[in-house]
PDB file of N, CA and C in Angstrom:
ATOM      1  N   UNK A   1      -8.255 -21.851  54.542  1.00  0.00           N
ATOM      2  CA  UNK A   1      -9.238 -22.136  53.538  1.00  0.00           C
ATOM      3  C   UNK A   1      -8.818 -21.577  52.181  1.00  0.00           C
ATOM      4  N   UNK A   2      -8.379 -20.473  51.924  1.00  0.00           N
ATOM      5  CA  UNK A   2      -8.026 -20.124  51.205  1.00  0.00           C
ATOM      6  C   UNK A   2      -6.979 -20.637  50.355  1.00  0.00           C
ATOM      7  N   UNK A   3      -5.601 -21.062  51.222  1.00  0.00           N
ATOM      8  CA  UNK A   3      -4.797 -21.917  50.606  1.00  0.00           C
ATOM      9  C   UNK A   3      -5.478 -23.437  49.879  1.00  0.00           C
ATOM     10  N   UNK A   4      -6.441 -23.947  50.430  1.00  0.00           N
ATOM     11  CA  UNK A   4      -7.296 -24.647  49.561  1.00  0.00           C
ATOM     12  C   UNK A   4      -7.822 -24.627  48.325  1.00  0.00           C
ATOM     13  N   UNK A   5      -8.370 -23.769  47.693  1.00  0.00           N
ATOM     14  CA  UNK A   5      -8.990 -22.980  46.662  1.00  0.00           C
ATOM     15  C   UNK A   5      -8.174 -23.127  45.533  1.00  0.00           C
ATOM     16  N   UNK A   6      -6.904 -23.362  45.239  1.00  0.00           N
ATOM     17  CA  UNK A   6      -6.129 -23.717  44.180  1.00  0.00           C
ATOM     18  C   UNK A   6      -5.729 -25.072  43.878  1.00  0.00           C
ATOM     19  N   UNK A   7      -6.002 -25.537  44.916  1.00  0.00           N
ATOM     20  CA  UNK A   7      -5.950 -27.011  44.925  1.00  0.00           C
ATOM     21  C   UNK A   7      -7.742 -27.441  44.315  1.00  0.00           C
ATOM     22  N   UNK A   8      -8.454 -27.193  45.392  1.00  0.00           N
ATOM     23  CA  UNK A   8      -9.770 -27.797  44.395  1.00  0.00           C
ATOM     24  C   UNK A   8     -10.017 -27.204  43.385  1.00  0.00           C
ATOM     25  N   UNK A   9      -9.783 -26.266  42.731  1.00  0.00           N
ATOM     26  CA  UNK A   9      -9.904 -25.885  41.091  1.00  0.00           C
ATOM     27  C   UNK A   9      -9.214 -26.807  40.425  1.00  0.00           C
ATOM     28  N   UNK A  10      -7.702 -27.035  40.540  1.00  0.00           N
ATOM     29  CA  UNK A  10      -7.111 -27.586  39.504  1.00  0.00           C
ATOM     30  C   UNK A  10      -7.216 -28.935  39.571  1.00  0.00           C
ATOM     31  N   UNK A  11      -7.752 -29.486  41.063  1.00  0.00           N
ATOM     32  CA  UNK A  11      -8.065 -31.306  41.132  1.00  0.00           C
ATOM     33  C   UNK A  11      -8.704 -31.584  39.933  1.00  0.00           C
ATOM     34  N   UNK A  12     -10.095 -31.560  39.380  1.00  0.00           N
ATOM     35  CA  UNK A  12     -10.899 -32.187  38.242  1.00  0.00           C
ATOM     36  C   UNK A  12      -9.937 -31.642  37.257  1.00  0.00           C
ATOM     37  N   UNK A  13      -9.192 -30.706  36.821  1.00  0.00           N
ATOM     38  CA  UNK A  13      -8.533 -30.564  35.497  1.00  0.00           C
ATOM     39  C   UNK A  13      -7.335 -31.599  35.325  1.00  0.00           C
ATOM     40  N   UNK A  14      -6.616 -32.157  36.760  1.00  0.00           N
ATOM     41  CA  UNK A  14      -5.918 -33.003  36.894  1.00  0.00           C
ATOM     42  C   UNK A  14      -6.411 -34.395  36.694  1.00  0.00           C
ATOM     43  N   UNK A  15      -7.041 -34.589  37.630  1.00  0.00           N
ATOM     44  CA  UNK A  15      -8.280 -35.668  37.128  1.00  0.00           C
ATOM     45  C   UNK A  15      -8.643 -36.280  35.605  1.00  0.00           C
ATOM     46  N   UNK A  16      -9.173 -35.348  34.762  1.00  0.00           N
ATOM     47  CA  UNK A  16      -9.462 -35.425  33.194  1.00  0.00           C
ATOM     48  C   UNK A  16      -8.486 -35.682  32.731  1.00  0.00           C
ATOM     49  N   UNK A  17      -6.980 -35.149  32.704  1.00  0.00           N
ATOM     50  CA  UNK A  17      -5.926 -35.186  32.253  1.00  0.00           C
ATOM     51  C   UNK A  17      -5.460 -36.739  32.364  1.00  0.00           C
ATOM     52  N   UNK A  18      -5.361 -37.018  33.712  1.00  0.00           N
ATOM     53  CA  UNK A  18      -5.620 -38.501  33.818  1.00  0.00           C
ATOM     54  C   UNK A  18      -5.606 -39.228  33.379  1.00  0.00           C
ATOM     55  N   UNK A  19      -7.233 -39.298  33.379  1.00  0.00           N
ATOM     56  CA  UNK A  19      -8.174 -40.022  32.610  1.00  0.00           C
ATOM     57  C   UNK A  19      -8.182 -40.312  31.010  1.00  0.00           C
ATOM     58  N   UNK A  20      -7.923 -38.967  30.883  1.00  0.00           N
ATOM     59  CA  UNK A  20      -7.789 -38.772  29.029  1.00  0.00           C
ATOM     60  C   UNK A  20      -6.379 -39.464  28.681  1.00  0.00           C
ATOM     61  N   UNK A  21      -5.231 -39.225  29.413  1.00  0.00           N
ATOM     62  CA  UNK A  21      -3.726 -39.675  29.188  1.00  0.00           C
ATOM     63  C   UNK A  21      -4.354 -41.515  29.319  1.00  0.00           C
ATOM     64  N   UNK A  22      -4.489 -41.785  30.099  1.00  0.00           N
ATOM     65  CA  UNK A  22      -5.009 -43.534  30.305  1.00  0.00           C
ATOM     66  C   UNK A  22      -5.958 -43.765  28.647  1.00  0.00           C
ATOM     67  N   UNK A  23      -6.746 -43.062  28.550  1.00  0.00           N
ATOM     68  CA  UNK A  23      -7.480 -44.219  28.283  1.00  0.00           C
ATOM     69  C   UNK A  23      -6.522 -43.863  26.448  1.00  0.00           C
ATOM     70  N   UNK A  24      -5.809 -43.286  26.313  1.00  0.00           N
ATOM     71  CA  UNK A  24      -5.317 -43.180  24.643  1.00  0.00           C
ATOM     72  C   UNK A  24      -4.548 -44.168  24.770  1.00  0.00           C
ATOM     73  N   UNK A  25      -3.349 -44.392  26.359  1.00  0.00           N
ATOM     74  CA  UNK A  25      -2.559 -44.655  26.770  1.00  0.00           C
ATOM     75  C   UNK A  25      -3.271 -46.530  26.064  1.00  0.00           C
ATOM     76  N   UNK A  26      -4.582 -46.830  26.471  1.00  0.00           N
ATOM     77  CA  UNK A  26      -4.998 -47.926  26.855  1.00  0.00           C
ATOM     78  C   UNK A  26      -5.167 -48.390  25.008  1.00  0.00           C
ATOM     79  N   UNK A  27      -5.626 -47.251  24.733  1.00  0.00           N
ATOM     80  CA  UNK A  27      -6.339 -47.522  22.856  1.00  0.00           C
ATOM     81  C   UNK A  27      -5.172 -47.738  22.295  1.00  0.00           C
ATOM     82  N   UNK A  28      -3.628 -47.337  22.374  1.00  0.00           N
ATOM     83  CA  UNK A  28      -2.923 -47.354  21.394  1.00  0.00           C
ATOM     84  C   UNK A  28      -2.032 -49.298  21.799  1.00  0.00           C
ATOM     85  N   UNK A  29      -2.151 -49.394  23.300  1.00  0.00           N
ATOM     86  CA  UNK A  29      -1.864 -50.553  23.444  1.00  0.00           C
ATOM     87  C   UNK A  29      -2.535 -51.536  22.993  1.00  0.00           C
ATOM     88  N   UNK A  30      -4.501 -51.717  22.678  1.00  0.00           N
ATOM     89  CA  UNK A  30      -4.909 -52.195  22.235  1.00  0.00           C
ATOM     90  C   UNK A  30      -4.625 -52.424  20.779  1.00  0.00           C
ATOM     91  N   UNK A  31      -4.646 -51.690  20.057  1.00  0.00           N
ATOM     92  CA  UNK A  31      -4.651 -51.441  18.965  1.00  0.00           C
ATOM     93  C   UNK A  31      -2.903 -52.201  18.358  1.00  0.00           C
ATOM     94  N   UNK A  32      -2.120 -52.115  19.328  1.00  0.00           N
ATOM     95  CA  UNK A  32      -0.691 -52.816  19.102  1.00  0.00           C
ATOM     96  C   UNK A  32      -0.888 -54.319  19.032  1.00  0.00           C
ATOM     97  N   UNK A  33      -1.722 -54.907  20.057  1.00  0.00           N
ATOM     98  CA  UNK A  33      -2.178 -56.102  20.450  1.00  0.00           C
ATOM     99  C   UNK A  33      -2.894 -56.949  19.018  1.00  0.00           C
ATOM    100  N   UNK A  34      -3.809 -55.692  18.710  1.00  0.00           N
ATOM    101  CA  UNK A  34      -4.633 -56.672  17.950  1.00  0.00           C
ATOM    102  C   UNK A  34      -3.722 -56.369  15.936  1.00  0.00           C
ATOM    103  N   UNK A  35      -2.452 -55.669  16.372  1.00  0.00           N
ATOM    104  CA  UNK A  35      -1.455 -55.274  15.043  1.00  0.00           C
ATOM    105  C   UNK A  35      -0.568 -56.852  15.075  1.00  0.00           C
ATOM    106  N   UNK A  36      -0.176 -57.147  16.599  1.00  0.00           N
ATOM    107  CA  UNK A  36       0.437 -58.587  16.576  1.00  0.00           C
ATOM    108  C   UNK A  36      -0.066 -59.177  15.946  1.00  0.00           C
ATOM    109  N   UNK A  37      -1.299 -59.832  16.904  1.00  0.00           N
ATOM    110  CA  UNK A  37      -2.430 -60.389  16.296  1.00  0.00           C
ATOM    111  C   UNK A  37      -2.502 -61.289  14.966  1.00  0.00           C
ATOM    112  N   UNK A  38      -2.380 -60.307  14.361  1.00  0.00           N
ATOM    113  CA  UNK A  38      -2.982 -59.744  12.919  1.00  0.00           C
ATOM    114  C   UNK A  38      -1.425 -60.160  11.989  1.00  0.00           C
ATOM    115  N   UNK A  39       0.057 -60.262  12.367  1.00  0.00           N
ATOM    116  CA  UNK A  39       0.942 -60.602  11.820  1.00  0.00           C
ATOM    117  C   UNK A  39       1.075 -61.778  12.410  1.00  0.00           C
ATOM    118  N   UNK A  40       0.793 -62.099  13.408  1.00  0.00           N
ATOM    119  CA  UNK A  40       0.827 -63.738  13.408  1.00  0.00           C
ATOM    120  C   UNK A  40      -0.265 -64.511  12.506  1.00  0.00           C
ATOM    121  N   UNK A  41      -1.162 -63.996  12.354  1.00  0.00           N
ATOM    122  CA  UNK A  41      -2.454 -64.913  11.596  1.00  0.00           C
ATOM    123  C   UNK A  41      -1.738 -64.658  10.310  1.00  0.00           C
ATOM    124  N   UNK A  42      -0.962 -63.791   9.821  1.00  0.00           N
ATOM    125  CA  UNK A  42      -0.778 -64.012   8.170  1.00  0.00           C
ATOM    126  C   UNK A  42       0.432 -64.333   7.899  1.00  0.00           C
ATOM    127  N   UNK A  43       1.349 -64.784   9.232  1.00  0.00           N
ATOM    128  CA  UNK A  43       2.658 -65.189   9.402  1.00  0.00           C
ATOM    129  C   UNK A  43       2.142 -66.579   9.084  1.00  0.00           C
ATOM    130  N   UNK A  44       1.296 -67.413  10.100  1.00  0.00           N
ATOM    131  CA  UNK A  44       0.505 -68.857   9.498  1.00  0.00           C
ATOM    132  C   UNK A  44       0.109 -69.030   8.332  1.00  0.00           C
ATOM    133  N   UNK A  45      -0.925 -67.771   7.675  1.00  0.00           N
ATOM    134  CA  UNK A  45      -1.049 -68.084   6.079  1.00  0.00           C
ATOM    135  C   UNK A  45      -0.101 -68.126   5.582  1.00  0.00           C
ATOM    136  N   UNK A  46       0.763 -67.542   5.626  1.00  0.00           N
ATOM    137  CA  UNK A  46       2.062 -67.668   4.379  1.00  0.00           C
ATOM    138  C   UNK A  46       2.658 -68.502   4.127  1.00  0.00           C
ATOM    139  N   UNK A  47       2.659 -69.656   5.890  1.00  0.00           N
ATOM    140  CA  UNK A  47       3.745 -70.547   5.864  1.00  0.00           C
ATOM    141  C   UNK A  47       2.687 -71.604   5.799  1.00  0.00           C
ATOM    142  N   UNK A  48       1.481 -71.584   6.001  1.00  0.00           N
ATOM    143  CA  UNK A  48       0.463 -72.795   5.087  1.00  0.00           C
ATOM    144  C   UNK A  48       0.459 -73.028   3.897  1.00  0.00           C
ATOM    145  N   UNK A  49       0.892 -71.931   3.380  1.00  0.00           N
ATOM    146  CA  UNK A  49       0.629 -71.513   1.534  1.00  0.00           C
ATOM    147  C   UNK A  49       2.240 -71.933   1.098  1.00  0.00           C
ATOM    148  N   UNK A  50       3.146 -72.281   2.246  1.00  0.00           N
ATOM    149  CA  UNK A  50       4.472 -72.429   1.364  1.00  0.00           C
ATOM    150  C   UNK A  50       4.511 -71.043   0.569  1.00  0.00           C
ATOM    151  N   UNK A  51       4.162 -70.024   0.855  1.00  0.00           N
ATOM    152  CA  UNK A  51       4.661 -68.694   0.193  1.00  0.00           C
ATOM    153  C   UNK A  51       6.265 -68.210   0.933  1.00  0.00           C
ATOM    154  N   UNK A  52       6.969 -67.616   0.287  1.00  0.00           N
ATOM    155  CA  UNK A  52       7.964 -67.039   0.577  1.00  0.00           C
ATOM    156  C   UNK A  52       7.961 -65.905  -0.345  1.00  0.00           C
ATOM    157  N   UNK A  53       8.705 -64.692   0.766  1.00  0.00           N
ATOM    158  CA  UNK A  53       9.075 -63.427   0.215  1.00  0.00           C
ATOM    159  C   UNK A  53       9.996 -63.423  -1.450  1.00  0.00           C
ATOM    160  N   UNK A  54       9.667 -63.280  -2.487  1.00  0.00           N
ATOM    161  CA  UNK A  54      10.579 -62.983  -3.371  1.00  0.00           C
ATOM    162  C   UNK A  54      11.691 -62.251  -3.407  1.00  0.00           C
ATOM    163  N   UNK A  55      13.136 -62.369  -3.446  1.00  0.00           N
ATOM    164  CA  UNK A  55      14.124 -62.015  -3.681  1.00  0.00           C
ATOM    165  C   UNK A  55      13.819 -60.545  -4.547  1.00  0.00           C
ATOM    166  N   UNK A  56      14.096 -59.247  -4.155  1.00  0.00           N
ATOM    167  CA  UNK A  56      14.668 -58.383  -5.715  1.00  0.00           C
ATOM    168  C   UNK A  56      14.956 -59.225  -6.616  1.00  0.00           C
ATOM    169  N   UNK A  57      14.469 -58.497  -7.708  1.00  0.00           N
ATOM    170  CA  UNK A  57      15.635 -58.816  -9.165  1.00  0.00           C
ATOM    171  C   UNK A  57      16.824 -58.225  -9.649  1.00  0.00           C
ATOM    172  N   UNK A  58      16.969 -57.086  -8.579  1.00  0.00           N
ATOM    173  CA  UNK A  58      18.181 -56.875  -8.513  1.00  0.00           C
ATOM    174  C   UNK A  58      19.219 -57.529  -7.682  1.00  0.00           C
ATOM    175  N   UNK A  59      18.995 -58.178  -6.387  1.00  0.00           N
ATOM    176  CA  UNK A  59      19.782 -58.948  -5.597  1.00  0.00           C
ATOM    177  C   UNK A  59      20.283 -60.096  -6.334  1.00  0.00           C
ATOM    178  N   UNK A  60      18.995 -60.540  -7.425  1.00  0.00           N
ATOM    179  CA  UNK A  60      19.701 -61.620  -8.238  1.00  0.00           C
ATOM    180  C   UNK A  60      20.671 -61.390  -9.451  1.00  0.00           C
ATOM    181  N   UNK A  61      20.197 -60.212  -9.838  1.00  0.00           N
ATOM    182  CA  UNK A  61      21.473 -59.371 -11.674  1.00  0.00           C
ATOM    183  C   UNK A  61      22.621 -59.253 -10.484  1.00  0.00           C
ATOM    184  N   UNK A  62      22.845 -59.090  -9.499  1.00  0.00           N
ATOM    185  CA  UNK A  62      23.918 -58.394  -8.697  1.00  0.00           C
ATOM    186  C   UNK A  62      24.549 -59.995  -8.320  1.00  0.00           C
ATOM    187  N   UNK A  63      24.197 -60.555  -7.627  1.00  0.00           N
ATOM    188  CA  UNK A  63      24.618 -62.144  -7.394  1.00  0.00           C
ATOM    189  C   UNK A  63      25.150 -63.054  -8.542  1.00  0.00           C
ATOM    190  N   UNK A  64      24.361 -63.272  -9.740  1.00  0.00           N
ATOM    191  CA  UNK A  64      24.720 -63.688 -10.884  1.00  0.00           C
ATOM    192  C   UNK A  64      25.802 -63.092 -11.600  1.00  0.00           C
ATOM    193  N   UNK A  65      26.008 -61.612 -11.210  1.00  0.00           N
ATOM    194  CA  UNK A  65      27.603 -61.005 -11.815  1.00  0.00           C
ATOM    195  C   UNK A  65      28.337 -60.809 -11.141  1.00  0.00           C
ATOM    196  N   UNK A  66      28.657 -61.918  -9.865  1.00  0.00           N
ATOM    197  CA  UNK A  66      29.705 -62.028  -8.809  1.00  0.00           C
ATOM    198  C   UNK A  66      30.079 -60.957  -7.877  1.00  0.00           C
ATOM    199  N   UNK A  67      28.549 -60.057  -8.113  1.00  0.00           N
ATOM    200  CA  UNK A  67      28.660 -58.450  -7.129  1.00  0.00           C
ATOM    201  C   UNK A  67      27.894 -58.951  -5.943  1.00  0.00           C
ATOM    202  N   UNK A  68      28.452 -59.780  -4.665  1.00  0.00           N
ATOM    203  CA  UNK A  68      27.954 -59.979  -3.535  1.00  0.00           C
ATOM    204  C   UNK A  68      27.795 -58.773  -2.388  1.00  0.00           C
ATOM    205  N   UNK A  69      28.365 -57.818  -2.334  1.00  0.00           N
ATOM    206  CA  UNK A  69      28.565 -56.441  -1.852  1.00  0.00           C
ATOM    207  C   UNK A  69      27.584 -55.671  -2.458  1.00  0.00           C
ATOM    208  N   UNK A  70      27.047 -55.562  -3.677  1.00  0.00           N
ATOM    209  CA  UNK A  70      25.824 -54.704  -4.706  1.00  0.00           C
ATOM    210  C   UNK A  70      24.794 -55.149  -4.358  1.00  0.00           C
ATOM    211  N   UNK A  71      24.593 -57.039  -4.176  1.00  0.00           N
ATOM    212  CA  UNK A  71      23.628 -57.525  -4.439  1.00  0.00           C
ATOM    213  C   UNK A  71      23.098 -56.999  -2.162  1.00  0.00           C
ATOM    214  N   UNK A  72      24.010 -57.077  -1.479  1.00  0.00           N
ATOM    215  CA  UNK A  72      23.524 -56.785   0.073  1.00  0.00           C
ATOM    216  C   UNK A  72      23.152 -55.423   0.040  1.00  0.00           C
ATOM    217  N   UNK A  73      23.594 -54.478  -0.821  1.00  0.00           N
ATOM    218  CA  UNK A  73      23.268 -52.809  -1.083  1.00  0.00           C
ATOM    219  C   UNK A  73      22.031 -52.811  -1.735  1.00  0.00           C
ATOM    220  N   UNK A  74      21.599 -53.641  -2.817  1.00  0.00           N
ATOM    221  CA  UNK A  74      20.481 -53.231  -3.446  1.00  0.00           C
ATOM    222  C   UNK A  74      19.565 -54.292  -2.350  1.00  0.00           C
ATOM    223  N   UNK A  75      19.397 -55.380  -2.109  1.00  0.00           N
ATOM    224  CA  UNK A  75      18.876 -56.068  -1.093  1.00  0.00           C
ATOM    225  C   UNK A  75      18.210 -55.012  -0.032  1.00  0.00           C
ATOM    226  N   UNK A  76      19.054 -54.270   0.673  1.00  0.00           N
ATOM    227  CA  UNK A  76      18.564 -53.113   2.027  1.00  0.00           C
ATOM    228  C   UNK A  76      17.935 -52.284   1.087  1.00  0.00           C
ATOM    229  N   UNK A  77      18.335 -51.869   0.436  1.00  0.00           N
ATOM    230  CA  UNK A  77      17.447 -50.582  -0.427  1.00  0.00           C
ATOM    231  C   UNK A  77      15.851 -51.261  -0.590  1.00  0.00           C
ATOM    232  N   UNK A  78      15.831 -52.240  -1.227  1.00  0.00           N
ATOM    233  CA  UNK A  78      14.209 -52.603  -1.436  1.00  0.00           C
ATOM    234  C   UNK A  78      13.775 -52.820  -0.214  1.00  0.00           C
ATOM    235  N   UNK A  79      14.348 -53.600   1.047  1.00  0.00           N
ATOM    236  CA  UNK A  79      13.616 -54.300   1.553  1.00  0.00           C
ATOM    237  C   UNK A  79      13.704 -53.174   2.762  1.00  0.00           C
ATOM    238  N   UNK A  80      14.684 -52.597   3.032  1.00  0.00           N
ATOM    239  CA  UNK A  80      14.788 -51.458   4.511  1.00  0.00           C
ATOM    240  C   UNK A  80      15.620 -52.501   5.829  1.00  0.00           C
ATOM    241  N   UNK A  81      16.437 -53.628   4.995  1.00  0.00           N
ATOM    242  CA  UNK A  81      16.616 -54.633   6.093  1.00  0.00           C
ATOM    243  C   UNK A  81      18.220 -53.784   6.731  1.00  0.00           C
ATOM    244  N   UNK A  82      18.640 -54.289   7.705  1.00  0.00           N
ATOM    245  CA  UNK A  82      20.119 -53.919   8.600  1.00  0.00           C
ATOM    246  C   UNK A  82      21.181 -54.529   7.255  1.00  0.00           C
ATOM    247  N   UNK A  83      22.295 -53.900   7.850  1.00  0.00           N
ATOM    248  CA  UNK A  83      23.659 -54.451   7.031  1.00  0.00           C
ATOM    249  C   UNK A  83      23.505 -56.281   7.394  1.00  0.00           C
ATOM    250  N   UNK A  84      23.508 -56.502   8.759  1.00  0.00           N
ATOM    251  CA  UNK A  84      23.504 -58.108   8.833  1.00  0.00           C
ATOM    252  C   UNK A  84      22.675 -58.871   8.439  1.00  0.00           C
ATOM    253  N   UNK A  85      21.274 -58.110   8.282  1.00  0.00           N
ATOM    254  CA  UNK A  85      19.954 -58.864   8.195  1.00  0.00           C
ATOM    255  C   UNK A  85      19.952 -58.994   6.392  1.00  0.00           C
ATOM    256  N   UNK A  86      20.170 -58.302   6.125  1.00  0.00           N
ATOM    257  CA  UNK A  86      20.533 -58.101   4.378  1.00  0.00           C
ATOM    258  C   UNK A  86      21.718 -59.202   3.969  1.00  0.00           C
ATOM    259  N   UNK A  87      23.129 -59.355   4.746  1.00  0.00           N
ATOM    260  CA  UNK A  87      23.887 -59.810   4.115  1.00  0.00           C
ATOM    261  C   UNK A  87      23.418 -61.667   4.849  1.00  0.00           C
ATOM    262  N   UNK A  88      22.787 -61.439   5.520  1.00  0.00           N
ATOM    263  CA  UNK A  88      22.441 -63.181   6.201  1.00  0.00           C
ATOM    264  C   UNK A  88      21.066 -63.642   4.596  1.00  0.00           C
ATOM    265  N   UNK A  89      20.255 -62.544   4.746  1.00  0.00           N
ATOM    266  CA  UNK A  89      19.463 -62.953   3.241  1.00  0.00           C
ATOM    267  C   UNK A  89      20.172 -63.150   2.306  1.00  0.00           C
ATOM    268  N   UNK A  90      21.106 -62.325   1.705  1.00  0.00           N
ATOM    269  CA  UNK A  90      21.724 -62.683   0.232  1.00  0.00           C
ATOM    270  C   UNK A  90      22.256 -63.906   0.372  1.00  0.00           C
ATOM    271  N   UNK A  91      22.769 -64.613   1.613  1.00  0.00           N
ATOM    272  CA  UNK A  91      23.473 -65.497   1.418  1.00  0.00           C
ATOM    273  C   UNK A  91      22.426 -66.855   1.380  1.00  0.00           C
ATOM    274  N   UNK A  92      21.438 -66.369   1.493  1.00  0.00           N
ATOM    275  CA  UNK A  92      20.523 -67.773   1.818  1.00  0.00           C
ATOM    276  C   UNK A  92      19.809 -67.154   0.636  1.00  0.00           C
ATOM    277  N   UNK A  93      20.218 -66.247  -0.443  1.00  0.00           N
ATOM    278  CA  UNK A  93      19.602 -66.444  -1.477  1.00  0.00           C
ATOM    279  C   UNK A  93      20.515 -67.406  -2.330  1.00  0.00           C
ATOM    280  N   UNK A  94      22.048 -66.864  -2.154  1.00  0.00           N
ATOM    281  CA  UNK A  94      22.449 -67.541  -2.773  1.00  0.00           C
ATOM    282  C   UNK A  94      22.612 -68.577  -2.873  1.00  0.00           C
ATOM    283  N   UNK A  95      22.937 -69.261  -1.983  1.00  0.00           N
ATOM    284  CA  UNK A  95      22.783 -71.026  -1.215  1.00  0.00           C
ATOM    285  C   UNK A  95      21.426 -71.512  -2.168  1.00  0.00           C
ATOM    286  N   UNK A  96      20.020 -70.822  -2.503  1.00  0.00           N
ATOM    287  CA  UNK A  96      19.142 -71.566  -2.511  1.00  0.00           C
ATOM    288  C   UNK A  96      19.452 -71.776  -4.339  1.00  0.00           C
ATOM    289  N   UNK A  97      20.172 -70.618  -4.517  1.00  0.00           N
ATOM    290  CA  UNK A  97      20.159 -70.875  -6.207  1.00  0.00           C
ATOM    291  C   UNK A  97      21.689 -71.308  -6.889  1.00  0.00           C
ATOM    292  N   UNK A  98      22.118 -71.942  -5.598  1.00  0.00           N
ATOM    293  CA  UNK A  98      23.909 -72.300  -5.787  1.00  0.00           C
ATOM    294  C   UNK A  98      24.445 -71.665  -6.390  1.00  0.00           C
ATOM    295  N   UNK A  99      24.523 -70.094  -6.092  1.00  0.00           N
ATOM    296  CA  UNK A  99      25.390 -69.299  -6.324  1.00  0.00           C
ATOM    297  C   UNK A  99      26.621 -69.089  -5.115  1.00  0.00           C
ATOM    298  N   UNK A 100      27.871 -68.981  -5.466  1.00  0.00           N
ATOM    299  CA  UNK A 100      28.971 -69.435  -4.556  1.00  0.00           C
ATOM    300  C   UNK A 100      29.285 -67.883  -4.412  1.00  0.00           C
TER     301      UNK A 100
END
C-alpha cells in the first residue's frame, strides 16, 4: 500500500499536465489553421484585384545599371527571400521590363 501512495499523488498532477499540454497543443494548431485560412482568402483578393507585389526600387536602379548580382542582394534584403528565390524574381523582373 504504501508503495502506492506516490503513484496516486502524482496521477492528477500528471493528468493536468496532460490536459494543459493538449489543449495549447490544440489552440496553437487552431490558430495555424485559421492563419492559412486567412492567406488563402487574401491570396484570392490579390489575384482578383490583378494586384502584384511591387518590385524594390532598388532592384530596379540596380537592374537598369547592368548590376544583376546588386539588384538579387538588394532584392533579399527588402524582401527576406533565399539566394534562388531572389535571383528567380529579379529575373522575372527583368523579363517583365526587357531588361537583358
Amino acid at each position: 500500500m504504501e508503495s502506492l501512495l506516490p503513484v496516486v499523488v502524482l496521477l492528477p498532477f500528471i493528468l493536468v499536465l496532460l490536459v494543459v499540454g493538449s489543449g495549447r497543443r490544440a489552440a496553437a494548431d487552431h490558430q495555424a489553421r485559421r492563419l492559412a485560412a486567412i492567406e488563402r482568402k487574401l491570396d484570392l483578393v490579390i489575384a482578383h484585384l490583378g494586384l502584384r507585389e511591387d518590385e524594390p526600387d532598388a532592384v530596379m536602379l540596380e537592374l537598369l545599371a547592368g548590376r544583376k548580382v546588386h539588384a538579387v542582394k538588394a532584392y533579399r534584403e527588402a524582401t527576406g527571400a533565399s539566394l534562388l528565390e531572389a535571383k528567380n524574381a529579379v529575373d522575372a523582373i527583368a523579363r517583365q521590363h526587357g531588361i537583358a
